[in-house]
PDB file of N, CA and C in Angstrom:
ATOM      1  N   UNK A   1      17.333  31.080  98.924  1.00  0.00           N
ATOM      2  CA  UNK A   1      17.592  31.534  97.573  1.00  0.00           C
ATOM      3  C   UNK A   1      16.626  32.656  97.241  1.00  0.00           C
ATOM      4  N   UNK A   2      16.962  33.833  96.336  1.00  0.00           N
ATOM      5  CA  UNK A   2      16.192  34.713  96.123  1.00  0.00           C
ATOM      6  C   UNK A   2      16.430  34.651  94.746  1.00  0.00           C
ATOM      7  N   UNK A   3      15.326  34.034  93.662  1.00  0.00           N
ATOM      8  CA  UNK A   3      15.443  34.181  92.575  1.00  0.00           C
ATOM      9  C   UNK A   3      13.903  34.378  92.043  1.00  0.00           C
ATOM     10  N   UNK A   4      13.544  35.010  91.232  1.00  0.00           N
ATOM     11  CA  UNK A   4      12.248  35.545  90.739  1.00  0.00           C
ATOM     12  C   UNK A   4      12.791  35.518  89.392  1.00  0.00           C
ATOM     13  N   UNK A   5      10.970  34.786  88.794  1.00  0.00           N
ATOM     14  CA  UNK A   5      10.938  34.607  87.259  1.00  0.00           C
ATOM     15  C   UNK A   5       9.560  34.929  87.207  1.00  0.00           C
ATOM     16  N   UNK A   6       9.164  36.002  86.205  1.00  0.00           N
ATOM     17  CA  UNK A   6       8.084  36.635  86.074  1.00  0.00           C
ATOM     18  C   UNK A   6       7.712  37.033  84.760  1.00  0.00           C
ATOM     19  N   UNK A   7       6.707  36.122  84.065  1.00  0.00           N
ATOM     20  CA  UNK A   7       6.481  36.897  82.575  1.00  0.00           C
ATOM     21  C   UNK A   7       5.402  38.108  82.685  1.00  0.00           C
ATOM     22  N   UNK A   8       5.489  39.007  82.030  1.00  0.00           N
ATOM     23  CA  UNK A   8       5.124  40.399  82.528  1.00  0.00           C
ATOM     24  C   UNK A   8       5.000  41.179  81.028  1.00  0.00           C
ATOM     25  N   UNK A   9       4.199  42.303  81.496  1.00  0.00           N
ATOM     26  CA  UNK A   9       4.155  43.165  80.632  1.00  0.00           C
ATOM     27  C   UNK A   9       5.124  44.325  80.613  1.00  0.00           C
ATOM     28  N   UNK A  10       5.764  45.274  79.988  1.00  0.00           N
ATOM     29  CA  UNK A  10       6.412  46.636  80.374  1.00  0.00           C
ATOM     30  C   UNK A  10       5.302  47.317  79.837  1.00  0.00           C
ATOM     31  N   UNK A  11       5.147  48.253  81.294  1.00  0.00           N
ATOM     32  CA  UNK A  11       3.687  48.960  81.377  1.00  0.00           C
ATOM     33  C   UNK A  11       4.989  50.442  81.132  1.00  0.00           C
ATOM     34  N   UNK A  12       5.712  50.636  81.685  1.00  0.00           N
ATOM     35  CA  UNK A  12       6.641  52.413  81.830  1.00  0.00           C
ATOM     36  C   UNK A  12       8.111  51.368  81.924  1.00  0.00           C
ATOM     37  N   UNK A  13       8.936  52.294  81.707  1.00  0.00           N
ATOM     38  CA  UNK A  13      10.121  52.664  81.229  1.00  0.00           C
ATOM     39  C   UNK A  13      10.303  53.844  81.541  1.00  0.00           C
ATOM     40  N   UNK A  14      11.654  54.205  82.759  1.00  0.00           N
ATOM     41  CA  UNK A  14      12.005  55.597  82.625  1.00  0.00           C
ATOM     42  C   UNK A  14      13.225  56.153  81.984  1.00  0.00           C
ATOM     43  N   UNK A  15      13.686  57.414  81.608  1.00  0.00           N
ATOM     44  CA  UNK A  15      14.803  57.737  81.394  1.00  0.00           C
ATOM     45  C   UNK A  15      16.030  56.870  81.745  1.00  0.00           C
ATOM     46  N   UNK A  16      17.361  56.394  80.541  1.00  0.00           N
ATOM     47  CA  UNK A  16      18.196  55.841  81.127  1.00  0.00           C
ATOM     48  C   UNK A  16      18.892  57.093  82.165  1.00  0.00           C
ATOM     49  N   UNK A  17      19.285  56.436  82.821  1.00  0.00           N
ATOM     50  CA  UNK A  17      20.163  57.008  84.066  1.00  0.00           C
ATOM     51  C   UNK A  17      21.737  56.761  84.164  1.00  0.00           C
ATOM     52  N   UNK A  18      22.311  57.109  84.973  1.00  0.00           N
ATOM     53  CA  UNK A  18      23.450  56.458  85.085  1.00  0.00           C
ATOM     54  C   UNK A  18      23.821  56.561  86.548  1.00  0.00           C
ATOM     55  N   UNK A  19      24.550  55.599  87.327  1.00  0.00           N
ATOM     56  CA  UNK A  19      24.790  55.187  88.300  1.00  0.00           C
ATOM     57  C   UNK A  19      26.365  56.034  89.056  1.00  0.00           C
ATOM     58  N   UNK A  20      26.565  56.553  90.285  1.00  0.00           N
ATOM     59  CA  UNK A  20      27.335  57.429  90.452  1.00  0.00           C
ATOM     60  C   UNK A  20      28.850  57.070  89.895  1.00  0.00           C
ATOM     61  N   UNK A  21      28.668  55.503  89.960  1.00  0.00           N
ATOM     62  CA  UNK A  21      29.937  54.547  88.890  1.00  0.00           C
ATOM     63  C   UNK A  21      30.061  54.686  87.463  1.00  0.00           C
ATOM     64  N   UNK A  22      28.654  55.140  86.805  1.00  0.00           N
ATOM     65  CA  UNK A  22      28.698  55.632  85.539  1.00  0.00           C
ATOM     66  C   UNK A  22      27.714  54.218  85.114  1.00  0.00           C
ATOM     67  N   UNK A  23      27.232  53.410  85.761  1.00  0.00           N
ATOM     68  CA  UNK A  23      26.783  52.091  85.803  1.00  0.00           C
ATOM     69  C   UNK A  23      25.442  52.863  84.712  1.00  0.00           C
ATOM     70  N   UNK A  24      24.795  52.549  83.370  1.00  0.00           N
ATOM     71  CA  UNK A  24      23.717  52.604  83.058  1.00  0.00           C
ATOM     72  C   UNK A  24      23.064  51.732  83.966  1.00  0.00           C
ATOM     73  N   UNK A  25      21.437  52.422  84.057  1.00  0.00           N
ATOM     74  CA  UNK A  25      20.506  51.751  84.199  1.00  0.00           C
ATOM     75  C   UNK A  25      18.932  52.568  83.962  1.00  0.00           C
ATOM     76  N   UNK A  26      18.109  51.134  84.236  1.00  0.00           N
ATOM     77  CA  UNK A  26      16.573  51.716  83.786  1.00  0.00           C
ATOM     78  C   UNK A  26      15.820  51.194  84.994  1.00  0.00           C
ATOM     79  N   UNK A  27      14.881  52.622  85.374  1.00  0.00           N
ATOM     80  CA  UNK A  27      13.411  51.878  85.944  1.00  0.00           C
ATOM     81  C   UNK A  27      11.955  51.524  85.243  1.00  0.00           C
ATOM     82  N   UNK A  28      11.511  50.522  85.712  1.00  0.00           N
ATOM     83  CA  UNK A  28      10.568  49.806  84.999  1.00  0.00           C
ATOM     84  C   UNK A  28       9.571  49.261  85.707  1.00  0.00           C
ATOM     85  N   UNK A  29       8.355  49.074  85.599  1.00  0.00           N
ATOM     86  CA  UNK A  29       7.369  49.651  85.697  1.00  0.00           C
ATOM     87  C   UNK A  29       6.521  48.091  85.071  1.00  0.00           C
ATOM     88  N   UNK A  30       6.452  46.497  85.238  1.00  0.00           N
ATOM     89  CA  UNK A  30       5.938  45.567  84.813  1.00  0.00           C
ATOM     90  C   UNK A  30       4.404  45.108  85.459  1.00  0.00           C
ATOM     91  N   UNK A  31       3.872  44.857  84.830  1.00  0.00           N
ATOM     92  CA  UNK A  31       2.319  44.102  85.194  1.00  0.00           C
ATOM     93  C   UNK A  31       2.527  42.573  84.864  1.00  0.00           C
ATOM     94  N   UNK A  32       1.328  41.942  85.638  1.00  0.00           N
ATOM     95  CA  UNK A  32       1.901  40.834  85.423  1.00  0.00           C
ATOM     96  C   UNK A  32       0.453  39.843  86.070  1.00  0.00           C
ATOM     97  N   UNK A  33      -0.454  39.132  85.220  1.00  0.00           N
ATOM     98  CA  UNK A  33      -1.494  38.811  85.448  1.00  0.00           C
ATOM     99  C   UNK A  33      -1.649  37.014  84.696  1.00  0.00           C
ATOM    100  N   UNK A  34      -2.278  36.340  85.672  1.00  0.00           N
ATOM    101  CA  UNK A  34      -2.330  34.827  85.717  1.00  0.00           C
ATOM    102  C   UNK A  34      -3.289  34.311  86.325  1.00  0.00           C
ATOM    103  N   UNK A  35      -3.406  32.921  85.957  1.00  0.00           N
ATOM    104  CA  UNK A  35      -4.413  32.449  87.124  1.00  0.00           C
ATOM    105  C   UNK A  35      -3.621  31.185  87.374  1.00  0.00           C
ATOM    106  N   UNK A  36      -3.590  31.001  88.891  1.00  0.00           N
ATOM    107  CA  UNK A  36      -3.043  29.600  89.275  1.00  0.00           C
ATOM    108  C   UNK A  36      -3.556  28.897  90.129  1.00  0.00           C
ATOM    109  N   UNK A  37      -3.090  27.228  90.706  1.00  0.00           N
ATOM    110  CA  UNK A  37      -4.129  26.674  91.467  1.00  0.00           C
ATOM    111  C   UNK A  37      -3.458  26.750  92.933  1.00  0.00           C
ATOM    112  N   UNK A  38      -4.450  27.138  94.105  1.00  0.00           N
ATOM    113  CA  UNK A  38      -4.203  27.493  95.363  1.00  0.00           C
ATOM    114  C   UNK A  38      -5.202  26.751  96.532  1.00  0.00           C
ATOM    115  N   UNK A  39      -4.900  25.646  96.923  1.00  0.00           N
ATOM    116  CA  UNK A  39      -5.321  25.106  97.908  1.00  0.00           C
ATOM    117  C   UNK A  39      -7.043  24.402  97.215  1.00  0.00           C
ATOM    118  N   UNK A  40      -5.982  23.539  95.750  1.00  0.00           N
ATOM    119  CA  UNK A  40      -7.270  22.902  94.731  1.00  0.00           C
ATOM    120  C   UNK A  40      -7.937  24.540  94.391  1.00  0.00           C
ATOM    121  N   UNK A  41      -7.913  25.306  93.887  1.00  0.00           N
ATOM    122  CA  UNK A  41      -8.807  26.068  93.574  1.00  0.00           C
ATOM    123  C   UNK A  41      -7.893  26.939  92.887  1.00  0.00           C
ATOM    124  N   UNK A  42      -8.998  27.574  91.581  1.00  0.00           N
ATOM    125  CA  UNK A  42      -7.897  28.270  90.771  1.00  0.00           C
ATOM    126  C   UNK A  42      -8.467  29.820  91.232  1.00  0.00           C
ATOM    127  N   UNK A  43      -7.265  30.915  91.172  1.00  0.00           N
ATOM    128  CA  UNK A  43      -7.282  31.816  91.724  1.00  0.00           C
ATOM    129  C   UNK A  43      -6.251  32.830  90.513  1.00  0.00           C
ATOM    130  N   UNK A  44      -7.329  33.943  90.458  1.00  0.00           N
ATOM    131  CA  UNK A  44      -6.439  34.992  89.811  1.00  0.00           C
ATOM    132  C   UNK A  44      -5.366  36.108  90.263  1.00  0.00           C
ATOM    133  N   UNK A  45      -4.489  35.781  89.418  1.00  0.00           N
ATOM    134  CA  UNK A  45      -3.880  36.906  90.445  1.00  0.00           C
ATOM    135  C   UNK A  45      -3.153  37.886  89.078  1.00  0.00           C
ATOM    136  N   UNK A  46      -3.059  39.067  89.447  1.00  0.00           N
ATOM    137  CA  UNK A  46      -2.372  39.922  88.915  1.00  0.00           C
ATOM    138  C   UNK A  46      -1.518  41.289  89.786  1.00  0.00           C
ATOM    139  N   UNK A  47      -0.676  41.733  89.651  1.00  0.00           N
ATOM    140  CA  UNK A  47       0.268  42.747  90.506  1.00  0.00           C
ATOM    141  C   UNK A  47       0.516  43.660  89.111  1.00  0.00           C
ATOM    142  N   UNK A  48       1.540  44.638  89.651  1.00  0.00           N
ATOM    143  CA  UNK A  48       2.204  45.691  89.020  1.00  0.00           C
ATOM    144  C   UNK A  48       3.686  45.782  90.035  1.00  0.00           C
ATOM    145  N   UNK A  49       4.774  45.642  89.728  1.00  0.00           N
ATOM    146  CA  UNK A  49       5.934  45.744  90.197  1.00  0.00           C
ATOM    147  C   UNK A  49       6.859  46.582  89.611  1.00  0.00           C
ATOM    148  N   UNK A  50       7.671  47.482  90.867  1.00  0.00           N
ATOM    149  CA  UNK A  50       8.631  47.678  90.232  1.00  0.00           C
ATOM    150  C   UNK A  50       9.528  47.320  90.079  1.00  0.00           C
ATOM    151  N   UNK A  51      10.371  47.864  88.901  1.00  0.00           N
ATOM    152  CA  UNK A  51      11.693  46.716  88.558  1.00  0.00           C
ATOM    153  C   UNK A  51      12.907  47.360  88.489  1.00  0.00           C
ATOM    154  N   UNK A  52      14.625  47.094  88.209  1.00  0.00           N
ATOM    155  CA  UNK A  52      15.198  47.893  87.710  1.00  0.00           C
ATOM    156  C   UNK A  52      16.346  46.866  87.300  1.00  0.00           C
ATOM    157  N   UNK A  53      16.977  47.744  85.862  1.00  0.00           N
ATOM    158  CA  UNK A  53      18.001  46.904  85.361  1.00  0.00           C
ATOM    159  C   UNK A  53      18.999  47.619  85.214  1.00  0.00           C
ATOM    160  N   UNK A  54      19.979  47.078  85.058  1.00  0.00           N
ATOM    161  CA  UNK A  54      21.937  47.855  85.470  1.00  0.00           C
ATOM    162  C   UNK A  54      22.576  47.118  84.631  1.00  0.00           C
ATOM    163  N   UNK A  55      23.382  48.373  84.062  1.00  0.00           N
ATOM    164  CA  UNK A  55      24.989  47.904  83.008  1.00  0.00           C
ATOM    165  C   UNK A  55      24.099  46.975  81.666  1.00  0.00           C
ATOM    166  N   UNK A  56      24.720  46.056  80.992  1.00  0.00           N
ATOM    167  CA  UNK A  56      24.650  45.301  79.907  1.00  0.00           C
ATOM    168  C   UNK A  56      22.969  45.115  79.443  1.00  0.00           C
ATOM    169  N   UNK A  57      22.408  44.892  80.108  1.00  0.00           N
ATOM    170  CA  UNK A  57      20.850  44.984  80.290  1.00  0.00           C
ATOM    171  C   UNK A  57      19.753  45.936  80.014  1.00  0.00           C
ATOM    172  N   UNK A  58      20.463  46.972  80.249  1.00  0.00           N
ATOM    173  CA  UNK A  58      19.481  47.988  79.531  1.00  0.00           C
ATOM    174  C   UNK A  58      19.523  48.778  78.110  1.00  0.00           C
ATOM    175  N   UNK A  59      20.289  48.006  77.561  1.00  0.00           N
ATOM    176  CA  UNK A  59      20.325  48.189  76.114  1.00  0.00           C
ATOM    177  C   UNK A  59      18.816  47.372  75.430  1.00  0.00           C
ATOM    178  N   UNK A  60      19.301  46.586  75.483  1.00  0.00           N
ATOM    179  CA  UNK A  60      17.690  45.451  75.153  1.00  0.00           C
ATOM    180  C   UNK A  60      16.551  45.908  76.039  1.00  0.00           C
ATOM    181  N   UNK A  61      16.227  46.648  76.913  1.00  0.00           N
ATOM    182  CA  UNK A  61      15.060  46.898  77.917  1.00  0.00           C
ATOM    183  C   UNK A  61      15.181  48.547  77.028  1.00  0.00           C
ATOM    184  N   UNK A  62      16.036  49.157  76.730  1.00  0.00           N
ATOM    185  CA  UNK A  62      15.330  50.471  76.346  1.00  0.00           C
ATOM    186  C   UNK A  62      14.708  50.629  74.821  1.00  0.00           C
ATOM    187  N   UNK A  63      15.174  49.267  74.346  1.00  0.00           N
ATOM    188  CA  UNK A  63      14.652  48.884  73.152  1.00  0.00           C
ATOM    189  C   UNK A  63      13.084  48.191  73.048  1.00  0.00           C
ATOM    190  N   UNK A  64      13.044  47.688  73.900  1.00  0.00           N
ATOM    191  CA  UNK A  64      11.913  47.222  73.986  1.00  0.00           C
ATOM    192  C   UNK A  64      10.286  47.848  74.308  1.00  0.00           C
ATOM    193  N   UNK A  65       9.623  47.150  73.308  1.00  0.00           N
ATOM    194  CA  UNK A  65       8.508  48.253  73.143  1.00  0.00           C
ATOM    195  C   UNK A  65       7.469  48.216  74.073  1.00  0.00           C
ATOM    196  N   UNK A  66       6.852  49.727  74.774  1.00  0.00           N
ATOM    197  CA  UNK A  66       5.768  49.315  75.913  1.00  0.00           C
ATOM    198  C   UNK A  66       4.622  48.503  75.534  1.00  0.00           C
ATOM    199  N   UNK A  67       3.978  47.759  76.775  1.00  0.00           N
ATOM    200  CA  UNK A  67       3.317  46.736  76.371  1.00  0.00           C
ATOM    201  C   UNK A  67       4.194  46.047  75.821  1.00  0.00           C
ATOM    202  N   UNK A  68       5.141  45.839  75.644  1.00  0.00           N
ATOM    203  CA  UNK A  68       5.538  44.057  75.479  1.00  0.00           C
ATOM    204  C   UNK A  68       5.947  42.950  76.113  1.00  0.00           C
ATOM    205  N   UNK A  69       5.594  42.344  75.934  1.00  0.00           N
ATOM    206  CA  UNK A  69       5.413  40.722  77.108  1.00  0.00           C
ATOM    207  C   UNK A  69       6.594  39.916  76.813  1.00  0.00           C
ATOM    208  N   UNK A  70       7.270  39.628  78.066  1.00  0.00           N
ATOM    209  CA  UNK A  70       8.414  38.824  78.459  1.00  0.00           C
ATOM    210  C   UNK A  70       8.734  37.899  79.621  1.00  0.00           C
ATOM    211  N   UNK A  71       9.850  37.222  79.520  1.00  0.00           N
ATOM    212  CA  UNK A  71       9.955  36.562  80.970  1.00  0.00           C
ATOM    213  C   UNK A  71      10.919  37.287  81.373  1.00  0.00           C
ATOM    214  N   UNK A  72      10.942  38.409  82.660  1.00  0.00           N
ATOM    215  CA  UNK A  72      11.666  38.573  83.322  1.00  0.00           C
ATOM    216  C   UNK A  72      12.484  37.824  84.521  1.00  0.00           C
ATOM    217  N   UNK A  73      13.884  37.508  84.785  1.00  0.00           N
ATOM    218  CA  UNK A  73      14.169  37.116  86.014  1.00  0.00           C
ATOM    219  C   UNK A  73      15.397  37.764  86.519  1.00  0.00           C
ATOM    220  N   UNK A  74      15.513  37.600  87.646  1.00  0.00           N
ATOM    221  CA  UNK A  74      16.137  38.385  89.116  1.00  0.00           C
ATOM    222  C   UNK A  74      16.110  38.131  90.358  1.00  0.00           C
ATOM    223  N   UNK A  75      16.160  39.159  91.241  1.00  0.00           N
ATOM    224  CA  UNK A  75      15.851  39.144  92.272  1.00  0.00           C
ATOM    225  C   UNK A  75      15.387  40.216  93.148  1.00  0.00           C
ATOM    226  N   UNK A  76      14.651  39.758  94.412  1.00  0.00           N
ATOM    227  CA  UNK A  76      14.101  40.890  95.011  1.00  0.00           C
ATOM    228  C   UNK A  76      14.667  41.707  95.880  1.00  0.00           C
ATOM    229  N   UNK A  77      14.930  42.715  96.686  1.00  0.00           N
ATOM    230  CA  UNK A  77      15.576  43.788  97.345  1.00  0.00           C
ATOM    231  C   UNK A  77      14.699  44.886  97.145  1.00  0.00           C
ATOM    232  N   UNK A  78      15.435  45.581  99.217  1.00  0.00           N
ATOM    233  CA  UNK A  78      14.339  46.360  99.853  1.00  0.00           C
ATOM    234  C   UNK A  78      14.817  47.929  98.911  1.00  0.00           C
ATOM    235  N   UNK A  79      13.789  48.929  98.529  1.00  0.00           N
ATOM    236  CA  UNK A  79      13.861  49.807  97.727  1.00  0.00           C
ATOM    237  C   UNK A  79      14.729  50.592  98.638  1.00  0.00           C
ATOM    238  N   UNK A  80      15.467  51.849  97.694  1.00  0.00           N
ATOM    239  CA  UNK A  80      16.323  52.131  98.897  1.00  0.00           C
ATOM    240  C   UNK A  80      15.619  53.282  99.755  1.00  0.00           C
ATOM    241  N   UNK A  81      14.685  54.249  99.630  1.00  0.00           N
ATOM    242  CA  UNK A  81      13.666  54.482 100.413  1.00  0.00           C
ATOM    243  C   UNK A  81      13.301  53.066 101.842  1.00  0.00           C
ATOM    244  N   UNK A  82      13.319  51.935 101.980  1.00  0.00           N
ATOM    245  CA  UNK A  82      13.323  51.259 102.699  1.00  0.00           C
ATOM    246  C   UNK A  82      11.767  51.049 102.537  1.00  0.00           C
ATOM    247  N   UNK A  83      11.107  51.048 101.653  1.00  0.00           N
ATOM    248  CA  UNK A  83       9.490  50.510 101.770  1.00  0.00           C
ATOM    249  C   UNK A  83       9.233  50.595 100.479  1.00  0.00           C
ATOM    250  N   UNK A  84       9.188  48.630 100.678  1.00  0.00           N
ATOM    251  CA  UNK A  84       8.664  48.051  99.188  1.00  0.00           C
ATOM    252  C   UNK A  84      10.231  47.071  99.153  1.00  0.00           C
ATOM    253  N   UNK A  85       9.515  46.522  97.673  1.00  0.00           N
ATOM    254  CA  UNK A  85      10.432  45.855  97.005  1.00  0.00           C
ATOM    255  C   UNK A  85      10.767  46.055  95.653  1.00  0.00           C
ATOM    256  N   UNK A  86      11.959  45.968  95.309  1.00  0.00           N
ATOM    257  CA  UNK A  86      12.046  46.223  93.884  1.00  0.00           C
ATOM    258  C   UNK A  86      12.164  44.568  93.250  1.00  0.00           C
ATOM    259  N   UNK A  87      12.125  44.811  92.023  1.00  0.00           N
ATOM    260  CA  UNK A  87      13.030  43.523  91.389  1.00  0.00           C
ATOM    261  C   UNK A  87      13.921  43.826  90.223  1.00  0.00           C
ATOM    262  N   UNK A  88      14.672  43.343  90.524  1.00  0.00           N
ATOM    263  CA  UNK A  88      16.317  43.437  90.074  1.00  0.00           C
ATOM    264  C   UNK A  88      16.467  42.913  88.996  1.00  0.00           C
ATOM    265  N   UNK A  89      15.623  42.859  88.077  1.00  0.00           N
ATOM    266  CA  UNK A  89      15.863  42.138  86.580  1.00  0.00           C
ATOM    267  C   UNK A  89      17.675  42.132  86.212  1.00  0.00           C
ATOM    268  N   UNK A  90      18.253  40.693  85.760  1.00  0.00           N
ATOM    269  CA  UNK A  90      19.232  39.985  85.612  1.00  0.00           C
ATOM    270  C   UNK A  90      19.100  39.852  83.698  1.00  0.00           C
ATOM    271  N   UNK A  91      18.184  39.200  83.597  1.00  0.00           N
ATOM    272  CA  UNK A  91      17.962  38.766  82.683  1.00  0.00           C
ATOM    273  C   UNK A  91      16.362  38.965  81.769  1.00  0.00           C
ATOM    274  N   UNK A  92      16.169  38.918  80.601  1.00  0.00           N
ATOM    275  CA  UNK A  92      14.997  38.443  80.026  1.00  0.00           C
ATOM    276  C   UNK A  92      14.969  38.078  78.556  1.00  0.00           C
ATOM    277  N   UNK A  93      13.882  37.587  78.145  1.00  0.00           N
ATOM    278  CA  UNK A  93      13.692  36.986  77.103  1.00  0.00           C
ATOM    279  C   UNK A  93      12.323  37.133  76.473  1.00  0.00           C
ATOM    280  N   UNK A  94      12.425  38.390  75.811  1.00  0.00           N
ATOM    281  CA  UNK A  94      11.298  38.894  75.258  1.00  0.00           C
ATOM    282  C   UNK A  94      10.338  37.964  73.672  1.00  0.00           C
ATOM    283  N   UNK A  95      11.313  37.449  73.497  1.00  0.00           N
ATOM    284  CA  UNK A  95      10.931  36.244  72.454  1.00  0.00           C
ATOM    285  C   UNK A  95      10.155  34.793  73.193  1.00  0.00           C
ATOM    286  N   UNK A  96      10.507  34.534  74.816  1.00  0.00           N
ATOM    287  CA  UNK A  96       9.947  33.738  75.761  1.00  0.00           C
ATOM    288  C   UNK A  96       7.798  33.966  75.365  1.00  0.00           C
ATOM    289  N   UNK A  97       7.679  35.150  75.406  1.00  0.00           N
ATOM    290  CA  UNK A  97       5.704  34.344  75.791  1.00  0.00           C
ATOM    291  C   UNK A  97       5.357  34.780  74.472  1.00  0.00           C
ATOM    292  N   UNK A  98       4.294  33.929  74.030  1.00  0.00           N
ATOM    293  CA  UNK A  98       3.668  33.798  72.447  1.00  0.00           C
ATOM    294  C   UNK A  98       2.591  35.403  72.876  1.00  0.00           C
ATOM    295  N   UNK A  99       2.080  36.190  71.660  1.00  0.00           N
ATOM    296  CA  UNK A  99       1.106  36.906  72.035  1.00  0.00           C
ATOM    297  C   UNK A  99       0.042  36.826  71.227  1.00  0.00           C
TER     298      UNK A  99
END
């Protein structure tokens, strides 16, 4: 299964785009910092990922204000450059983390 759930910051937002189908979409640009427990021991971790969202979805993501904290989820896939990963935001719920 490839499913990713990530509460995150939107650090960038780029220009909407449109897809050679006419498909809107957005690239995005999330941080995303925690601490969890790893072999009994708590451990910090934080990343920066990129993301991208298509069709119905980027209405609510181009609305949304930088720096604001959400639960993103999706999935992962190889960038099409072929190095790295993106994540494929499906869904989110910007009302999801208290600030």
């Amino acid at each position: 299964m490839n499913r990713l759930l990530l509460s995150a910051t939107l650090l960038e937002r780029g220009p909407l785009r449109y897809t050679p189908a006419g498909i809107p979409a957005l690239d995005l640009l999330l941080q995303h910092a925690s601490e969890v427990e790893q072999a009994g021991h708590p451990r910090k971790v934080s990343l920066e990922i990129r993301a991208l969202a298509v069709g119905e979805l980027t209405a609510p993501l181009a609305a949304l204000a930088l720096g604001s904290r959400a639960e993103f989820a999706g999935f992962l896939a190889a960038a099409r450059n072929g190095r790295g990963s993106v994540f494929h935001v499906t869904e989110v719920a910007a009302a999801a983390i208290p600030t």
